[in-house]
N, C-alpha and C. Protein backbone atom coordinates (compact mmCIF):
# COMPACT_ATOMS: atom_id res chain seq x y z
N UNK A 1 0.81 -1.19 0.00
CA UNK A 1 0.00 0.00 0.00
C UNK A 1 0.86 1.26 0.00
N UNK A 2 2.04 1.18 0.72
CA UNK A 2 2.78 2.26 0.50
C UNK A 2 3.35 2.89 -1.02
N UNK A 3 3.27 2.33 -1.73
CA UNK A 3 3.99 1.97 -3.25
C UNK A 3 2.87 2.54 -3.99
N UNK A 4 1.90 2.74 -3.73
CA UNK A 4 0.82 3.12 -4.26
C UNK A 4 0.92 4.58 -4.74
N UNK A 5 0.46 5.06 -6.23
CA UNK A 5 0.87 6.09 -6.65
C UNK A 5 -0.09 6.87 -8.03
N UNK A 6 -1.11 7.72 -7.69
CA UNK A 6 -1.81 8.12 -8.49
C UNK A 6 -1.96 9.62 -9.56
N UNK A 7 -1.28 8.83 -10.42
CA UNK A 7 -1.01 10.58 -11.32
C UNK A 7 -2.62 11.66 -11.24
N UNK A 8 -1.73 12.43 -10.94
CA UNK A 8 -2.48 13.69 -10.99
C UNK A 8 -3.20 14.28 -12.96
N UNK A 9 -4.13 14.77 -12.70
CA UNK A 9 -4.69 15.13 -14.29
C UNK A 9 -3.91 16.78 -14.59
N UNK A 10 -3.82 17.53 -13.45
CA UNK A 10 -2.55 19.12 -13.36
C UNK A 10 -1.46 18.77 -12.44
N UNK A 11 -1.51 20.06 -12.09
CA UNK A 11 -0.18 19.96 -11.02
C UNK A 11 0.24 19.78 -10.35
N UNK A 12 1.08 19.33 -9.66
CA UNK A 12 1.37 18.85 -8.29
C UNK A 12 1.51 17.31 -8.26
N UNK A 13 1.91 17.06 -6.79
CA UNK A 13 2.57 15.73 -6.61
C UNK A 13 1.57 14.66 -6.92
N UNK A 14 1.81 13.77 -7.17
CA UNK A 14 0.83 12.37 -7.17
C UNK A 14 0.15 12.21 -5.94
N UNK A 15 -1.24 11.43 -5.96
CA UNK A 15 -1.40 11.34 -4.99
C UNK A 15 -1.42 9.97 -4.12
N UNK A 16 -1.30 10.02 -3.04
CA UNK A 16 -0.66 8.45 -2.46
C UNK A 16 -1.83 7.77 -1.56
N UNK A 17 -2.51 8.30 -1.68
CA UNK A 17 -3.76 7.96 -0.78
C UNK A 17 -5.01 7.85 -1.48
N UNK A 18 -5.33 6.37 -2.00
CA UNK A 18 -6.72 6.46 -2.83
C UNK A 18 -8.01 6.85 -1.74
N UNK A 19 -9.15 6.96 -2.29
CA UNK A 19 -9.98 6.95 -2.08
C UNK A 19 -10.89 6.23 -0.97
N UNK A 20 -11.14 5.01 -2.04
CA UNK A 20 -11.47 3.92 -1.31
C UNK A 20 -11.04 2.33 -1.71
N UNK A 21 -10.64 1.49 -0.58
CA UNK A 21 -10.00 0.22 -1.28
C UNK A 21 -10.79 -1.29 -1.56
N UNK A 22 -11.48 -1.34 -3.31
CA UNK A 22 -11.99 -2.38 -3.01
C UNK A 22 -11.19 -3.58 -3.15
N UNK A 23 -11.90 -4.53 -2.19
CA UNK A 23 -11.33 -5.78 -1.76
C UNK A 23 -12.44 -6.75 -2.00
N UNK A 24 -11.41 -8.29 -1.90
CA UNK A 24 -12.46 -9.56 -1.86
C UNK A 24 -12.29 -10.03 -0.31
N UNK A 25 -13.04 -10.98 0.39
CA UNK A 25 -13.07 -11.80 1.37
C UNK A 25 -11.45 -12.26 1.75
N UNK A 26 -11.31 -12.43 1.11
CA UNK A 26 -9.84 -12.89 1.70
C UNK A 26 -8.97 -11.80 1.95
N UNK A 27 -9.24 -10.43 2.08
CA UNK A 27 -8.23 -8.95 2.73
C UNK A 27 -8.96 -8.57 3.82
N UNK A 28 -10.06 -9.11 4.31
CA UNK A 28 -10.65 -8.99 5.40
C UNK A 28 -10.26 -9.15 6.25
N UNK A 29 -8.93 -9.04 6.93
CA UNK A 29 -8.08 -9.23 8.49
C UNK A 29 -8.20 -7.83 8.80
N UNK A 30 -8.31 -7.67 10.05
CA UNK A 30 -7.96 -7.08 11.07
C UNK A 30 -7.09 -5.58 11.36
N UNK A 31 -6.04 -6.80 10.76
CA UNK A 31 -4.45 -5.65 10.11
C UNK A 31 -5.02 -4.81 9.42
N UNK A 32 -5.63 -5.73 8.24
CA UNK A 32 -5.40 -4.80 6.82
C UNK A 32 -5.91 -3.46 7.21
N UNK A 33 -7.47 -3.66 7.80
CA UNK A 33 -8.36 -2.93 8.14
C UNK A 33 -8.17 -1.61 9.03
N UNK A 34 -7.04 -2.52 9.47
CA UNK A 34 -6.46 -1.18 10.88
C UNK A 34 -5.52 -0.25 9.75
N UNK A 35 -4.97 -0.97 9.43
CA UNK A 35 -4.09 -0.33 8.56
C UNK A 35 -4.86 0.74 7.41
N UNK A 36 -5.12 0.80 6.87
CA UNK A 36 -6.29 1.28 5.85
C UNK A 36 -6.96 2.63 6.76
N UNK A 37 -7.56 2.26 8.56
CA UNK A 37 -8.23 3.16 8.79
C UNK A 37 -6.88 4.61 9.27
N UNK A 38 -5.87 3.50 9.74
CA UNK A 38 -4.50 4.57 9.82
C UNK A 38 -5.03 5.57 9.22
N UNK A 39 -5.17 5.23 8.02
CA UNK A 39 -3.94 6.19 6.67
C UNK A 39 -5.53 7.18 6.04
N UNK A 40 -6.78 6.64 6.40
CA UNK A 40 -7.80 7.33 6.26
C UNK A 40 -8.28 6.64 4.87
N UNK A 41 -8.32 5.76 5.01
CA UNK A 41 -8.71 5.25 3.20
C UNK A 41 -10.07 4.59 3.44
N UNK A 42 -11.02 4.69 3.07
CA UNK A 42 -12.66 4.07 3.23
C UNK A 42 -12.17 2.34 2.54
N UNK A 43 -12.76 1.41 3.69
CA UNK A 43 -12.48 0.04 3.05
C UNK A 43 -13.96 -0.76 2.17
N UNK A 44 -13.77 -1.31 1.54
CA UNK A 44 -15.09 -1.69 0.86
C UNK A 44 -14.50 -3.36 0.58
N UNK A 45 -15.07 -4.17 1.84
CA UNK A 45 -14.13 -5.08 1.95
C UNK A 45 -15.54 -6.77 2.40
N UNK A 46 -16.07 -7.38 1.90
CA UNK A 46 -17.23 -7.97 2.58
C UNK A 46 -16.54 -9.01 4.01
N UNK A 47 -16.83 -9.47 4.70
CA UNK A 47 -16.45 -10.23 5.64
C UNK A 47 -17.24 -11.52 5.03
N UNK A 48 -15.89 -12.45 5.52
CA UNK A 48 -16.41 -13.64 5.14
C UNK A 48 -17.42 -14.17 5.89
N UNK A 49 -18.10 -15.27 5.58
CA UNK A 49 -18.65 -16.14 6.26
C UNK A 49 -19.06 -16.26 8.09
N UNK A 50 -17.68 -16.71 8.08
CA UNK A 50 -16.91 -17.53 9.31
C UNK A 50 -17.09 -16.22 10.18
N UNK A 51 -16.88 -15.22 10.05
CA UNK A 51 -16.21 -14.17 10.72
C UNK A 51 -17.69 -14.01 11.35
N UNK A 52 -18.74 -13.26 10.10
CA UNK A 52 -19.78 -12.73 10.28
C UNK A 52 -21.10 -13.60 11.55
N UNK A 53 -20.60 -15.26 11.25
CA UNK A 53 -21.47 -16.14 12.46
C UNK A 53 -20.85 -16.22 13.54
N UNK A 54 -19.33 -16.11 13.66
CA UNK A 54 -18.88 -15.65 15.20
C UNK A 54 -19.38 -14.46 15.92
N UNK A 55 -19.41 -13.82 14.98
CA UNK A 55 -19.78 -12.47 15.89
C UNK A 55 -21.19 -12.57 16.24
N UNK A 56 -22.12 -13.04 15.70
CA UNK A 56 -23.36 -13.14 15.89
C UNK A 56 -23.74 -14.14 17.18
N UNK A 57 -22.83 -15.32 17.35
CA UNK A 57 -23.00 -16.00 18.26
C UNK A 57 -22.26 -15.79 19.57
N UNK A 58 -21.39 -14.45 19.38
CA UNK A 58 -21.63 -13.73 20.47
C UNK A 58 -22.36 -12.48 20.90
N UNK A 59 -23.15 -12.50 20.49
CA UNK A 59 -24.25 -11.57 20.56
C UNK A 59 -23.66 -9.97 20.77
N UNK A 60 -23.70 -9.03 21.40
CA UNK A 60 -23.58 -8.07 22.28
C UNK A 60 -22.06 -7.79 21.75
N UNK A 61 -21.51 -8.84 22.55
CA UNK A 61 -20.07 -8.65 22.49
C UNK A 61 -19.18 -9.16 21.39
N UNK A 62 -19.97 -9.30 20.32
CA UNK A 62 -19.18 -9.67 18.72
C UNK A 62 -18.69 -7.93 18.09
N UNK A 63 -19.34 -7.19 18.77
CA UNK A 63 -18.87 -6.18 18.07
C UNK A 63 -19.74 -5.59 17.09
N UNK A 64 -19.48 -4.24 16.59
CA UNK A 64 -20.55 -3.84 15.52
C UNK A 64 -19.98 -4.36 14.14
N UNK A 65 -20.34 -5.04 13.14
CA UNK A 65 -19.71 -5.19 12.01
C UNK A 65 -19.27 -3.86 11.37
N UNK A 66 -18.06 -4.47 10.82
CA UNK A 66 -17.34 -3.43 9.69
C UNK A 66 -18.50 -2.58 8.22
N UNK A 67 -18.42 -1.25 8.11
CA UNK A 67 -19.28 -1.09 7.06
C UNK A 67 -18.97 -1.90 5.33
N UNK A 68 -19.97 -1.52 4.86
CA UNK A 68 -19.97 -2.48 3.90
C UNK A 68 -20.78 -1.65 2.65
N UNK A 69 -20.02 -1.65 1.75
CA UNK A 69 -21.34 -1.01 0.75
C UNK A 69 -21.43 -1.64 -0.40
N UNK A 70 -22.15 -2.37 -0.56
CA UNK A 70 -22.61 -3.28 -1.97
C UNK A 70 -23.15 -2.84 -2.99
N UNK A 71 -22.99 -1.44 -3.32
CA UNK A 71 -23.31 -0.73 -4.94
C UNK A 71 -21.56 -0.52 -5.11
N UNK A 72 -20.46 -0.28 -4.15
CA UNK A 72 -19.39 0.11 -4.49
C UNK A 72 -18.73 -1.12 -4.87
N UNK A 73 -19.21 -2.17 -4.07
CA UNK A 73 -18.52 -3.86 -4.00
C UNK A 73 -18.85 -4.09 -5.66
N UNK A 74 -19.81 -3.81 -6.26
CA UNK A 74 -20.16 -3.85 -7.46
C UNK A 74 -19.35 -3.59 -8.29
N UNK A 75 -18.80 -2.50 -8.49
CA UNK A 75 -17.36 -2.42 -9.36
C UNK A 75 -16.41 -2.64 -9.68
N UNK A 76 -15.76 -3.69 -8.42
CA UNK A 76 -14.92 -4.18 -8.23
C UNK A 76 -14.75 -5.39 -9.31
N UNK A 77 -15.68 -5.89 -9.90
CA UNK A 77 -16.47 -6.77 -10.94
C UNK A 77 -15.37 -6.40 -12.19
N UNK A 78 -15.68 -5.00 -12.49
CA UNK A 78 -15.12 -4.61 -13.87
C UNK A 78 -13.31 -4.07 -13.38
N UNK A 79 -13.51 -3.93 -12.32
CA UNK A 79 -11.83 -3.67 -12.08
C UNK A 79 -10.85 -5.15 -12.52
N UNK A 80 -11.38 -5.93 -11.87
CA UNK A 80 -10.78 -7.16 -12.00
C UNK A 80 -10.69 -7.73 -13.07
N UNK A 81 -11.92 -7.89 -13.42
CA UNK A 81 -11.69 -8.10 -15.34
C UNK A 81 -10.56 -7.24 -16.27
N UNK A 82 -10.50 -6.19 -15.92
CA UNK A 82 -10.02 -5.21 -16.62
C UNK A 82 -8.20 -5.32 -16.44
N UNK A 83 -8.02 -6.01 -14.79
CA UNK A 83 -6.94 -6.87 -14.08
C UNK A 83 -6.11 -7.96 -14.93
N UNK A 84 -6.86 -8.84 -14.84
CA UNK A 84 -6.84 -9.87 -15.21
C UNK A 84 -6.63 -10.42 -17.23
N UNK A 85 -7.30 -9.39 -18.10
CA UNK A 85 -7.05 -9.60 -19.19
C UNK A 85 -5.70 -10.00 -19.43
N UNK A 86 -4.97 -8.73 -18.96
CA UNK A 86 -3.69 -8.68 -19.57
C UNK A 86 -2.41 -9.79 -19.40
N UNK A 87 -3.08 -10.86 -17.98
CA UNK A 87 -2.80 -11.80 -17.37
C UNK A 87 -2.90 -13.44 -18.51
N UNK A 88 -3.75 -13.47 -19.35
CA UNK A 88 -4.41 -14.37 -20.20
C UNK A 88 -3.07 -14.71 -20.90
């Protein structure tokens, strides 16, 4: 994430801090998450499974789930494709 580097359309430095980071189920740790809220970056990240029925079966004390937005999770669709071609 540090390596990360977004040309500017005028002047001035690049910028190093996207927006927001979409992710699949498997970047859903803890770290990542902490890490990410460090640096101020909005995560768009679903929680797996496993995670989401632990917390539930501790009721109260599972914690509030992580936000989640599933019109943004949506795009992530054509990012990856768009990924992945050049991979073929």
């Amino acid at each position: 994430m540090n390596r990360i580097s977004v040309p500017r359309t005028g002047p001035g430095r690049p910028r190093t801090r996207p927006a927001a980071v979409l992710a699949d189920r498997a970047d859903s740790s803890r770290a990542v998450r902490a890490h990410l809220r460090r640096r101020g970056i909005r995560t768009v990240i679903p929680q797996p499974s496993g995670q989401t029925g632990h917390r539930r079966r501790r009721s109260r004390h599972g914690g509030r789930p992580p936000g989640f937005e599933r019109e943004a999770h949506k795009q992530r669709n054509s990012v990856e494709r768009r990924t992945n071609h050049p991979k073929q």
